[in-house]
Protein backbone atom coordinates (compact mmCIF):
# COMPACT_ATOMS: atom_id res chain seq x y z
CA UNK A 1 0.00 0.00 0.00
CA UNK A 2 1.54 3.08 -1.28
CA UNK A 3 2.20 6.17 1.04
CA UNK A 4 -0.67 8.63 0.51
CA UNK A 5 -3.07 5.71 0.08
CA UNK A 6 -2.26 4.64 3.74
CA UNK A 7 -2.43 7.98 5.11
CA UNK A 8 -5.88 7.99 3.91
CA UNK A 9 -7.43 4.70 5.07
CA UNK A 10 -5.40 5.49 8.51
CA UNK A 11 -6.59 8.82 9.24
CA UNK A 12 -10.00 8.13 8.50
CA UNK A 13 -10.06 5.47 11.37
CA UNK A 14 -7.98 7.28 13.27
CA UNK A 15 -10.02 10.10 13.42
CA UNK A 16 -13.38 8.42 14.14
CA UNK A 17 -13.28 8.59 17.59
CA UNK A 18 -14.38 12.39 17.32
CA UNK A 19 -17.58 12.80 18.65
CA UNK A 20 -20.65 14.62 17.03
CA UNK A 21 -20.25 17.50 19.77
CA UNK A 22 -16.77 18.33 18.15
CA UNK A 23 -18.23 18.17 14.38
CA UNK A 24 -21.77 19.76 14.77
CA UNK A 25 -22.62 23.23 14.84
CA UNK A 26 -25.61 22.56 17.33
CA UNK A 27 -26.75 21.32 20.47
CA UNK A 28 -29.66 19.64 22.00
CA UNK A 29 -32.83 20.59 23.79
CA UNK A 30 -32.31 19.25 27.63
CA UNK A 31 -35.00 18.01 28.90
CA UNK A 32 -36.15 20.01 31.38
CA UNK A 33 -39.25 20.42 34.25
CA UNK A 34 -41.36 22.51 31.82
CA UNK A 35 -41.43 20.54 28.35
CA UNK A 36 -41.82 22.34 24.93
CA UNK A 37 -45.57 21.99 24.28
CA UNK A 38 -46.17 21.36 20.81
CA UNK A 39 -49.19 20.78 18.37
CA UNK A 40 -49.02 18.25 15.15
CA UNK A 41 -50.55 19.29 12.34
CA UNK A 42 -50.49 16.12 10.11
CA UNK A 43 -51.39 12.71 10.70
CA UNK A 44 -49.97 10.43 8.46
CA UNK A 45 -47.28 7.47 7.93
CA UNK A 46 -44.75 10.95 8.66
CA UNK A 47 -46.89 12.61 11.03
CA UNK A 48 -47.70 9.07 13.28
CA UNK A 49 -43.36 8.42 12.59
CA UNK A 50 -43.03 12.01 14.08
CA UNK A 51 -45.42 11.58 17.11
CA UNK A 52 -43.76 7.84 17.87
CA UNK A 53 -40.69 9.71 18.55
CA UNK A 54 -41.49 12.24 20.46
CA UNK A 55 -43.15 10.57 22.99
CA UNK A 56 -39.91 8.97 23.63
CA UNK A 57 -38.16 12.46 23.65
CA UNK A 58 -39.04 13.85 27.25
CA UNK A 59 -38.36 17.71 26.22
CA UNK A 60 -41.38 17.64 24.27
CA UNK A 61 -44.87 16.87 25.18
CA UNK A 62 -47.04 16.51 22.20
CA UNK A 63 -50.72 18.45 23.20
CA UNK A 64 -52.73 18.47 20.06
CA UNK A 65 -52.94 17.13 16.95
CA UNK A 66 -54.66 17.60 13.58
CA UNK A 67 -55.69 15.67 10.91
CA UNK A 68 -58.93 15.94 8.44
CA UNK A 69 -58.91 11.79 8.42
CA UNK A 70 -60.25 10.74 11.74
CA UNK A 71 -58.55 7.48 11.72
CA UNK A 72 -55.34 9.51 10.92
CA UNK A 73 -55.77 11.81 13.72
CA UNK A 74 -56.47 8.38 16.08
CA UNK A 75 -53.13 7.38 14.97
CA UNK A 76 -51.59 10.57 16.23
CA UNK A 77 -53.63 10.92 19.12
CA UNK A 78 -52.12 7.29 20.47
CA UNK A 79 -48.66 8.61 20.61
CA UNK A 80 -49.78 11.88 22.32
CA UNK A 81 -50.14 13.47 25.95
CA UNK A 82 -53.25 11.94 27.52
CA UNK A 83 -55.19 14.77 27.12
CA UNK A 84 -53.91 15.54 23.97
CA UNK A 85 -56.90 17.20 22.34
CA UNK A 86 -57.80 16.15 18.70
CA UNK A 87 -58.70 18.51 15.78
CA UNK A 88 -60.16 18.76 12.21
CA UNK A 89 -59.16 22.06 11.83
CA UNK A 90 -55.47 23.20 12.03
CA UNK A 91 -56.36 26.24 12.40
CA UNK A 92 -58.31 25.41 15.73
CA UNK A 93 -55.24 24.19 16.67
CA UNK A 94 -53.14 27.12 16.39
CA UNK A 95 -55.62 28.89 18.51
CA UNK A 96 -54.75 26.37 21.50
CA UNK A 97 -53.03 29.15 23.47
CA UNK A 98 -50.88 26.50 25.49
CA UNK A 99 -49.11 25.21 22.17
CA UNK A 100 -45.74 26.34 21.73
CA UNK A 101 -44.88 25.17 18.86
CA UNK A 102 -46.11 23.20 15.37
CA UNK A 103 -45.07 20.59 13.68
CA UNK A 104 -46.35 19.92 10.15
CA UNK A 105 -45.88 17.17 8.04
CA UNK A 106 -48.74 17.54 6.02
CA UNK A 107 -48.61 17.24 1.91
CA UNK A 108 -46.23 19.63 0.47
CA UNK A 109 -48.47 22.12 -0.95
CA UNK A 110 -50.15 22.36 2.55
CA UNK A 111 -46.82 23.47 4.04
CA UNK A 112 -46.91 26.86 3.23
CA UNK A 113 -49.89 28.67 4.05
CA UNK A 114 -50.06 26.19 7.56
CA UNK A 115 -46.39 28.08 8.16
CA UNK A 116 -47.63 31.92 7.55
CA UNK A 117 -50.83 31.15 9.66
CA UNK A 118 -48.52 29.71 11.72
CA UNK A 119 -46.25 32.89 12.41
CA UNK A 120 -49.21 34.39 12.18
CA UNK A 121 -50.56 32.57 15.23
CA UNK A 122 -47.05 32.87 17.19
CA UNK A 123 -46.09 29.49 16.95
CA UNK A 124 -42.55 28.32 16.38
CA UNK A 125 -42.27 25.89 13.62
CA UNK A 126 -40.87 22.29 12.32
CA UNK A 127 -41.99 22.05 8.64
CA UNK A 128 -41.30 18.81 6.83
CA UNK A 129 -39.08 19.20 3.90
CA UNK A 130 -39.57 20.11 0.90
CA UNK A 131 -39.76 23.44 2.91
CA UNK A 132 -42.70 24.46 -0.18
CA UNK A 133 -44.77 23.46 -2.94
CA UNK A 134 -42.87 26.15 -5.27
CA UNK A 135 -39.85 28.98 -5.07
CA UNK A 136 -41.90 31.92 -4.91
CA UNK A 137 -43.60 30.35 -2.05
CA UNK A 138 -39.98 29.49 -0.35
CA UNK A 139 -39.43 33.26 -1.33
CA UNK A 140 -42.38 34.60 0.48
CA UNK A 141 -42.07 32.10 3.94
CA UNK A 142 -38.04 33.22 4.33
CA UNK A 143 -39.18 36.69 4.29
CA UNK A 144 -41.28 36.61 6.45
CA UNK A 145 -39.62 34.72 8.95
CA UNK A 146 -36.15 36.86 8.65
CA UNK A 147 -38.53 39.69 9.65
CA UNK A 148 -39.83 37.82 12.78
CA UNK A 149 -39.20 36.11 15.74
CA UNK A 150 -40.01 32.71 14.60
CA UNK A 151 -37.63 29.58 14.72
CA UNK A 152 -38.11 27.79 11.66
CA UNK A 153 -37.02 23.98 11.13
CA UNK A 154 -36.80 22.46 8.07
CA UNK A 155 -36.94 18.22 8.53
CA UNK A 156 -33.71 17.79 6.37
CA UNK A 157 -32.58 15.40 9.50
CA UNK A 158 -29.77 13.96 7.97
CA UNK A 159 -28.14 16.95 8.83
CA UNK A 160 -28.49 16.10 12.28
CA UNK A 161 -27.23 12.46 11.85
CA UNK A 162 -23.34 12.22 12.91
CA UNK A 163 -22.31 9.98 9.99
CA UNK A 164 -23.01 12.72 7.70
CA UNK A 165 -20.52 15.06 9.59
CA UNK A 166 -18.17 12.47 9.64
CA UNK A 167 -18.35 12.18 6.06
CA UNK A 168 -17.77 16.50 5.78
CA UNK A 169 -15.16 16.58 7.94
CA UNK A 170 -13.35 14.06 6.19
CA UNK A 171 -13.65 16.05 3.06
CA UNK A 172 -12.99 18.77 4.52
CA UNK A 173 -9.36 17.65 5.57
CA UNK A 174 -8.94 16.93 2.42
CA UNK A 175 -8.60 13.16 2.78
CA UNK A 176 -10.24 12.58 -0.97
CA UNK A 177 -8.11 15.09 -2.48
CA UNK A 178 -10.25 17.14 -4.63
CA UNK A 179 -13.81 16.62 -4.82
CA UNK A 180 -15.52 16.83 -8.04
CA UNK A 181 -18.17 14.28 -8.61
CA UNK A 182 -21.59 13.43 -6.26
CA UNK A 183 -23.28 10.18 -7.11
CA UNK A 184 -26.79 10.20 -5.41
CA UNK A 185 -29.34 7.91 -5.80
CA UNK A 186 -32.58 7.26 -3.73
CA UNK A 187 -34.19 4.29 -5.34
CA UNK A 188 -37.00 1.61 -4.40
CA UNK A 189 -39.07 -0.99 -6.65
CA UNK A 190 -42.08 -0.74 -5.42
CA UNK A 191 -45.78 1.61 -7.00
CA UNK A 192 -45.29 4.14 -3.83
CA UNK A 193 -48.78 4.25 -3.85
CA UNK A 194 -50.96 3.94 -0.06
CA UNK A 195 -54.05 1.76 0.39
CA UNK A 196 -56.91 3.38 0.29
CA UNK A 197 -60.20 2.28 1.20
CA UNK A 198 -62.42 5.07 0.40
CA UNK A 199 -61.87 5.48 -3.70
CA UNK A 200 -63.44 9.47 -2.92
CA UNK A 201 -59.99 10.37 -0.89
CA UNK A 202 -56.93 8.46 -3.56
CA UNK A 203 -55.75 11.93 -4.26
CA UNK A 204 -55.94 13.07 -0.76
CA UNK A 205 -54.04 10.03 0.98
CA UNK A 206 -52.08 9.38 -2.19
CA UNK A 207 -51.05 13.25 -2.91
CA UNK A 208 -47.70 12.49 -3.54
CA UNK A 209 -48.78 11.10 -7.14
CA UNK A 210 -50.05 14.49 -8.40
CA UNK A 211 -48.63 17.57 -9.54
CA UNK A 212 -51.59 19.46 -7.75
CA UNK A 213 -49.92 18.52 -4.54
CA UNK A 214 -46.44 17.41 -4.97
CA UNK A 215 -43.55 18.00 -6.85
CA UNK A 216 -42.84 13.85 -6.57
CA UNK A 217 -39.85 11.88 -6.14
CA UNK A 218 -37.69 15.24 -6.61
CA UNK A 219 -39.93 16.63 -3.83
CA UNK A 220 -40.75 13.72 -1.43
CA UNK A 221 -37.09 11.64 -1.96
CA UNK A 222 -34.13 13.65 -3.82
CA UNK A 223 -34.40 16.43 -1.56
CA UNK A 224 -32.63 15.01 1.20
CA UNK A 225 -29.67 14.40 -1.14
CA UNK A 226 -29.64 17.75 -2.99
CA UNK A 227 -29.92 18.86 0.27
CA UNK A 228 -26.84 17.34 1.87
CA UNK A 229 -24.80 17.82 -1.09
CA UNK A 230 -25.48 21.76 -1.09
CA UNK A 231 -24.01 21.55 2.96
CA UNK A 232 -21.18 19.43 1.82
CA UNK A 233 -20.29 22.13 -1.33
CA UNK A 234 -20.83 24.80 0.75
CA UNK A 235 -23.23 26.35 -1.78
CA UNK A 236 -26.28 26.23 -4.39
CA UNK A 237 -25.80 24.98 -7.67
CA UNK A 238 -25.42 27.14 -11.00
CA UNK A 239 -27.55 25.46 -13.22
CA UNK A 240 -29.29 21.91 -13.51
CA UNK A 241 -30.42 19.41 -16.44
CA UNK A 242 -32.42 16.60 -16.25
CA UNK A 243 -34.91 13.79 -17.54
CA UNK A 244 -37.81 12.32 -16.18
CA UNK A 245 -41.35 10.55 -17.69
CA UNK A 246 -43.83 8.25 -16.38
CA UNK A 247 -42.97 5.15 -18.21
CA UNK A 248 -43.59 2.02 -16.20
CA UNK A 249 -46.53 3.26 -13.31
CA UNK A 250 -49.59 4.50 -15.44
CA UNK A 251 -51.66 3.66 -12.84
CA UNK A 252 -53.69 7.02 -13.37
CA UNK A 253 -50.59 9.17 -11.35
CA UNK A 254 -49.18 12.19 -12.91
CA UNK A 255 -45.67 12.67 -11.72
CA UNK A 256 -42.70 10.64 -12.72
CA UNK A 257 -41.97 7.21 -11.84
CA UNK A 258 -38.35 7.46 -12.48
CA UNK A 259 -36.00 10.84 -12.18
CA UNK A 260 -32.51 11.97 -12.79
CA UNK A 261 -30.71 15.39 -12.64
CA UNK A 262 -27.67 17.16 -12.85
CA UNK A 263 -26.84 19.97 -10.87
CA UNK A 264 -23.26 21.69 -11.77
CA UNK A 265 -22.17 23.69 -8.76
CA UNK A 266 -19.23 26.40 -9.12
CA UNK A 267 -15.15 24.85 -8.73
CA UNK A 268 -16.20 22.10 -11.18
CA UNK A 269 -18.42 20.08 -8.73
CA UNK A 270 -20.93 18.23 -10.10
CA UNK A 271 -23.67 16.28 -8.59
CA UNK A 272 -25.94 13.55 -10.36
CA UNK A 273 -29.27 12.34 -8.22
CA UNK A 274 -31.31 9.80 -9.44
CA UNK A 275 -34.68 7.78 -8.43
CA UNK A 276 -36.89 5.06 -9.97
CA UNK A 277 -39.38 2.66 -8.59
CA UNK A 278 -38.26 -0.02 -10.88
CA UNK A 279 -35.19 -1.28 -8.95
CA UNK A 280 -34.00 -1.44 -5.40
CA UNK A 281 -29.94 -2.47 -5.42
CA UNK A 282 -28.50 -0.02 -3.09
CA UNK A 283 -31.73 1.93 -2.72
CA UNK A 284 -30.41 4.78 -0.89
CA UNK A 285 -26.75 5.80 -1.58
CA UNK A 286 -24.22 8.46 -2.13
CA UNK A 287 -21.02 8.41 -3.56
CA UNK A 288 -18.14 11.34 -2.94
CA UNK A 289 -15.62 11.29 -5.51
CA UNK A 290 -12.38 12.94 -4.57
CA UNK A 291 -9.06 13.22 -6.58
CA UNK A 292 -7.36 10.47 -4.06
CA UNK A 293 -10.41 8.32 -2.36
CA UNK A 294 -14.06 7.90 -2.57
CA UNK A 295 -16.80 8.27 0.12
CA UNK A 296 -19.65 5.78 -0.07
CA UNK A 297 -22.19 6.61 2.18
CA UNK A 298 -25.25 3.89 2.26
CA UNK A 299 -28.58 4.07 4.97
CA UNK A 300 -26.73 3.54 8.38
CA UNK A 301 -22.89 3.44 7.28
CA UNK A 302 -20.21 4.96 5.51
CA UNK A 303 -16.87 3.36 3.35
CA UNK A 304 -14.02 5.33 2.36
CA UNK A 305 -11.64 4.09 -0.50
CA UNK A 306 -8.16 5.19 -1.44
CA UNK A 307 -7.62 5.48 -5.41
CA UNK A 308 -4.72 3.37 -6.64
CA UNK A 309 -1.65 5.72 -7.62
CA UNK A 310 -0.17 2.91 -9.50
CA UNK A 311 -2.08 1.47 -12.66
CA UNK A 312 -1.97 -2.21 -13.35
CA UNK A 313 -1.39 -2.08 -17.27
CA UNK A 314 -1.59 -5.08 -19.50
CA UNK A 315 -3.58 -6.33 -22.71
CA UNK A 316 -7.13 -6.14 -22.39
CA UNK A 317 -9.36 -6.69 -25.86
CA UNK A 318 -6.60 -7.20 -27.63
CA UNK A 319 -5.06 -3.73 -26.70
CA UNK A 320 -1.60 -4.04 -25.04
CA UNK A 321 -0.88 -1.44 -22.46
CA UNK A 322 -4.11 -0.90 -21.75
CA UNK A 323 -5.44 -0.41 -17.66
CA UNK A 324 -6.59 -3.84 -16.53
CA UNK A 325 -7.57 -2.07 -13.54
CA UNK A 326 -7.82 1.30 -11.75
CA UNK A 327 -10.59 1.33 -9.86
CA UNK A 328 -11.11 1.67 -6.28
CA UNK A 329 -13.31 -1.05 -4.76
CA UNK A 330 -10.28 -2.88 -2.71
CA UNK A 331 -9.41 -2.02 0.97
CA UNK A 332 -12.66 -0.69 2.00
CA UNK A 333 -12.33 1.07 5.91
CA UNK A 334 -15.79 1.38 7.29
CA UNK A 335 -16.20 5.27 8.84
CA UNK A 336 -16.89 5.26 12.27
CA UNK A 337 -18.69 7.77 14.26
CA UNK A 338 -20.08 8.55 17.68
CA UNK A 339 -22.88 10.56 18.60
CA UNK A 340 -22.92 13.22 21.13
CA UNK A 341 -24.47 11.45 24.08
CA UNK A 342 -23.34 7.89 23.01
CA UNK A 343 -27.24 6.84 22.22
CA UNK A 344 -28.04 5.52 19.04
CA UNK A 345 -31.06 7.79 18.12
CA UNK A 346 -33.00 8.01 14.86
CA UNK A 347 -31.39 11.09 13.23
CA UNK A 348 -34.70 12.36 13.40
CA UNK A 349 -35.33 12.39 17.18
CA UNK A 350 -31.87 13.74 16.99
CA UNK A 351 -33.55 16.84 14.54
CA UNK A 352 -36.30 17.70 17.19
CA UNK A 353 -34.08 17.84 19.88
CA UNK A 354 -31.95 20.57 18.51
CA UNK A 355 -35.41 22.48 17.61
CA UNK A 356 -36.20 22.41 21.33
CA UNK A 357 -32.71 23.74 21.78
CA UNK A 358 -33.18 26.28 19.46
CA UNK A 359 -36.50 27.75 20.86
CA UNK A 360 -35.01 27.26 25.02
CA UNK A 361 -31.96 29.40 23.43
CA UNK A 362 -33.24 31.78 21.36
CA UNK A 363 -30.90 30.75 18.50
CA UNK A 364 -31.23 29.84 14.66
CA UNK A 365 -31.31 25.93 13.16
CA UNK A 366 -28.90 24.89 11.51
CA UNK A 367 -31.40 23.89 8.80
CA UNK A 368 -33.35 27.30 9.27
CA UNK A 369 -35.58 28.67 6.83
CA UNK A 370 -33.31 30.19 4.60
CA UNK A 371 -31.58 26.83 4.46
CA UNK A 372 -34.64 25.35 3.21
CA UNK A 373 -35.12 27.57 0.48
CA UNK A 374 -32.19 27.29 -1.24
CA UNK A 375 -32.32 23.10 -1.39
CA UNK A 376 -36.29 23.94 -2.06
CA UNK A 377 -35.28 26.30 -5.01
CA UNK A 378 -33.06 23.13 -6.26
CA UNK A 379 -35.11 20.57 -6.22
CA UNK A 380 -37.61 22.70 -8.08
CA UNK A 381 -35.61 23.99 -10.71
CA UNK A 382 -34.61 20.33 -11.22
CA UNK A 383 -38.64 19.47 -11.90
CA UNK A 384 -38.79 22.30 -14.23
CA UNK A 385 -35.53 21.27 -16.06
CA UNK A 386 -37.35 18.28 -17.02
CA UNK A 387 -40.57 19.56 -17.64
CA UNK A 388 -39.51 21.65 -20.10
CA UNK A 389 -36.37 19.97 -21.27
CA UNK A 390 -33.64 22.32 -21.09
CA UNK A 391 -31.33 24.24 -18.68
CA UNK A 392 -32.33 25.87 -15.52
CA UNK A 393 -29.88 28.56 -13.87
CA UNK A 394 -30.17 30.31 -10.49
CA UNK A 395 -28.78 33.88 -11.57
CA UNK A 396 -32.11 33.88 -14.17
CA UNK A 397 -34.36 33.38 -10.89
């Protein structure tokens, strides 16, 4: 193992002993004698996910919730206080004078005038990603939170997840060399469609299917990625290309069953996201591609690779002195990482705690509002670069 190629593999393990609290540029919510109360507008597989955890989080008590389907709001209802009280209404809900806080996780194009009533109503908020259902609307909610007193959340959690600042520190430090290529992917073979049992609400429980309500897998999935890659850069993207069609799902949907963009970011970097619901093999992934190693980063885990400085030449096809082989798929280290308080948390729990935190200190996310606009204005002008089949660039916004 050459030199630099050692160095690599070493430091990375070396280095994982760090903790989160020496990576992270946030804290948690304590728990503490007077928990933050908080209403849940949004019922849901997300909004019953969201209320499971929280009732395991003992900084939060969850007091209301919301949800126009009565079995739905049930669901929430289960997870909540005992005398959570249950609501049709989110509105009603905002007038609850005790609540402190929302949380919505309703369908996307819900999220934005729930969040102005919301700051309206005084409430500090936790908005699922995509932040909106369009950029003018991201536009409208940043204003109008830079001009309050309102902590905003964004539910990108994965940048509350310690792997993931592993993963930035290490290329940070340079360990890949120079970074120029993201390989994203978010993939699943499956219709993504929900049961439903009343034929009158399929576009109400299955939302997600139609442009009316969604923006689709670019929306619901790739955001997370284009969202993570945008921390790691350090910026928003230039301009973005892309292609996507309903080809295999016509199941009466309207958005795409299968999606892939590029985004070219300034210094070179490009990054190329992807999903389809045609095939599952490494479902989620990311690779980091760096002029001396490669970050693969799966669900759970992370692998760094060193790239080979010497080539193995020889005759391949017929060719002589061709590269039998140059990749870097040998000598996989796994990347280790600790969290902050040693418990092994779902990075979402780990997302709410730090919104407590932000609220008890008076301080700003670190995926605030303004955050969520740029990765919404992304992820939007990647649906509109394949709508309408050509380039989309930021400085024409």
């Amino acid at each position: 193992m050459n030199t630099r190629r050692k160095f690599i593999l070493t430091s990375a393990m070396a280095a994982s002993s760090l903790s989160l609290s020496a990576l992270s540029p946030f804290s948690y919510g304590k728990s503490e004698k007077t928990p933050l109360k908080v209403g849940l507008i949004g019922c849901g597989s997300r909004g019953v996910g969201l209320a499971s955890l929280m009732k395991n989080l003992p900084m939060i008590s969850l007091v209301a919730c919301c949800d126009t389907i009565k079995a739905n709001l049930d669901k929430g209802l289960a997870h909540a206080d005992k005398r959570a009280k249950g609501y049709a209404d989110y509105r009603e809900l905002l007038d609850q004078s005790d609540i402190e806080a929302v949380i919505i996780a309703t369908p996307l194009f819900l999220h934005f005038p729930m969040a102005m009533d919301a700051i309206d109503a005084g409430k500090h908020i936790y908005v699922e990603k995509t932040i909106t259902y369009s950029i003018d609307e991201a536009n409208q909610l940043a204003d109008k939170v830079n001009g309050s007193s309102t902590i905003l959340q964004v539910g990108h959690q994965y940048r509350y997840f310690a792997l993931y600042h592993k993963v930035k520190e290490i290329i940070d430090k340079g360990w890949c060399g120079q970074v120029t290529q993201f390989e994203c992917q978010y993939h699943s073979n499956q219709d993504w469609r929900r049961p439903v049992n009343d034929p009158s609400l399929e576009r109400h429980i299955n939302w997600r299917m139609y442009k009316e309500y969604s923006g689709g897998l670019m929306t619901e999935l790739c955001a997370h990625q284009i969202d993570i890659v945008n921390w790691f850069v350090g910026t928003s993207p230039e301009k973005v290309t892309g292609m996507g069609s309903l080809d295999y799902w016509k199941d009466g949907r309207e958005n795409f069953d299968h999606v892939r963009a590029t985004y070219y970011y300034s210094k070179g970097i490009i990054s190329n996201i992807s999903s389809i619901l045609t095939n599952a093999y490494k479902g989620y992934s990311m690779n980091i591609l760096g002029t001396e190693g490669t970050v693969e980063i799966l669900r759970n885990k992370a692998f760094i690779y060193a790239e080979p400085k010497k080539l193995e030449l020889g005759t391949v096809d017929g060719v002589s002195g061709a590269t039998i082989k140059n990749g870097s798929g040998d000598d996989a280290q796994p990347i280790n990482f600790d969290s902050k308080d040693g418990k092994d948390l779902d990075p979402t729990s780990y997302a709410l705690m730090d919104f407590v935190g932000c609220i008890r200190e008076g301080r700003q996310p670190f995926c605030d509002v303004n955050q969520g606009r740029a990765t919404a204005t992304a992820v939007h002008l990647g649906n509109k670069a394949m709508e309408e089949e050509k380039y989309q660039y930021w400085s024409k916004l």
